[in-house]
Protein backbone atom coordinates (compact mmCIF):
# COMPACT_ATOMS: atom_id res chain seq x y z
CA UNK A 1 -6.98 18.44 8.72
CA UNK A 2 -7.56 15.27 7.10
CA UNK A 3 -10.83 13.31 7.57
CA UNK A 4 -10.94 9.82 8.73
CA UNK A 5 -11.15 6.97 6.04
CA UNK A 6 -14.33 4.37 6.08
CA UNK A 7 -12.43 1.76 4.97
CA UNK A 8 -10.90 -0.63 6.93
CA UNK A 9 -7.92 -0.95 8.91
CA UNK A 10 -5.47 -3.03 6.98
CA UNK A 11 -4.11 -6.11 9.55
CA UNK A 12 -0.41 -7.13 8.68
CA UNK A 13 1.60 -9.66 10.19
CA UNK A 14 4.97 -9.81 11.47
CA UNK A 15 6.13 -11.61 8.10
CA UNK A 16 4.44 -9.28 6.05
CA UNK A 17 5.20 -6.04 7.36
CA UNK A 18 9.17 -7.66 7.18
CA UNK A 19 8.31 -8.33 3.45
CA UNK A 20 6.87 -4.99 2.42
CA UNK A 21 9.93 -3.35 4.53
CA UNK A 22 12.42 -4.90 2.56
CA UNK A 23 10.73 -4.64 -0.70
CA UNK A 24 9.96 -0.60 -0.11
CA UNK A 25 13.84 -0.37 0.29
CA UNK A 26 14.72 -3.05 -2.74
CA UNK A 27 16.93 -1.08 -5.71
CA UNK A 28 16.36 -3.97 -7.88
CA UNK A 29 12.50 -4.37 -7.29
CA UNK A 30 10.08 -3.28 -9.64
CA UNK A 31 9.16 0.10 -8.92
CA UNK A 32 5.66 -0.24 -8.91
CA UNK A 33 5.85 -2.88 -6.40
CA UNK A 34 8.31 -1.22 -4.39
CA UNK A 35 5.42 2.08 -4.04
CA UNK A 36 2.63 0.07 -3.22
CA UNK A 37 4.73 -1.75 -0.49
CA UNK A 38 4.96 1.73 0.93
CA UNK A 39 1.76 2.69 0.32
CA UNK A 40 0.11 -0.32 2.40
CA UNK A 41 3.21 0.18 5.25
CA UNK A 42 1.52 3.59 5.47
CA UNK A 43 -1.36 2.27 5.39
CA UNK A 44 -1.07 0.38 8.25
CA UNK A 45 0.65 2.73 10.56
CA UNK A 46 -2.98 4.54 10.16
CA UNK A 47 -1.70 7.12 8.10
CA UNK A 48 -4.29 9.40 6.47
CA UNK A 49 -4.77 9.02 2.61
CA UNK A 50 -3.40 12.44 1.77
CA UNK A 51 -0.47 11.88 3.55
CA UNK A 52 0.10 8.26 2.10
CA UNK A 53 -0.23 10.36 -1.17
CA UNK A 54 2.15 12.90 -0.34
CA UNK A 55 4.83 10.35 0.99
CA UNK A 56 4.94 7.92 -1.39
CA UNK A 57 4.11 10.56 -4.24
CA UNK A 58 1.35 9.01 -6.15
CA UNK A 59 -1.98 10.06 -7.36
CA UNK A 60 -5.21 9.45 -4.82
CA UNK A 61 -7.08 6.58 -7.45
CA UNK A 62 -3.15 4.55 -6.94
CA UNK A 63 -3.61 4.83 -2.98
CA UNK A 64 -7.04 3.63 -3.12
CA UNK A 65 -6.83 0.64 -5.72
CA UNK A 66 -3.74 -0.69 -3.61
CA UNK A 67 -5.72 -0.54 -0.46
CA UNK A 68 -8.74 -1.78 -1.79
CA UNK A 69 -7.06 -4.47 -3.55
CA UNK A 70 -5.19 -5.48 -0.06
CA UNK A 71 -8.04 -5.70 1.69
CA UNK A 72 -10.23 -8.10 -0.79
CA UNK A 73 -7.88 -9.92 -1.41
CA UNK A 74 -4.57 -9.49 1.05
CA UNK A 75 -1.27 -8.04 1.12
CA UNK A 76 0.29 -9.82 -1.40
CA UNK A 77 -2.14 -9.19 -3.75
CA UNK A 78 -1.86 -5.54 -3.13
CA UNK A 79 1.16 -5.53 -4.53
CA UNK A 80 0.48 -7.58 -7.91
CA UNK A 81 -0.94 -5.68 -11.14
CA UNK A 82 -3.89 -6.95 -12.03
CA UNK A 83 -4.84 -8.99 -15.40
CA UNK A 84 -5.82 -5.95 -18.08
CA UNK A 85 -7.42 -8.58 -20.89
């Protein structure tokens, strides 16, 4: 069995969770966006990390950088890459 995360649980309105459902189902999205959208949907339903990892089918450090990155700075920074320069 899976332990329990420390972090957070990640609050997502009504217009957000609409927003992340329709980009996690886009064909023409980027795809990187389109996996993080699941990841935080997952997220969000409580899901356990592993199994966020197993459903979306990304690595652990992905699933925690999204999530961290959601919860400094909000869900639609979660989905953005961040400046590399």
């Amino acid at each position: 069995m899976s332990g329990k995360t420390s972090r957070a649980a990640l609050a997502v309105t009504a217009a957000e969770e609409e927003m992340l459902w329709n980009l996690a189902r886009s064909r023409t999205a980027p795809v990187r966006e389109a996996e993080r959208a699941k990841i935080l949907l997952a997220y969000a339903e409580n899901r356990s990390i592993t199994e966020v990892m197993r459903r979306v089918g990304v690595g652990r450090s992905t699933v925690y950088k999204c999530i961290d990155k959601a919860l400094a700075e909000g869900v639609a920074a979660g989905l953005k890459d961040a400046y590399h320069r």
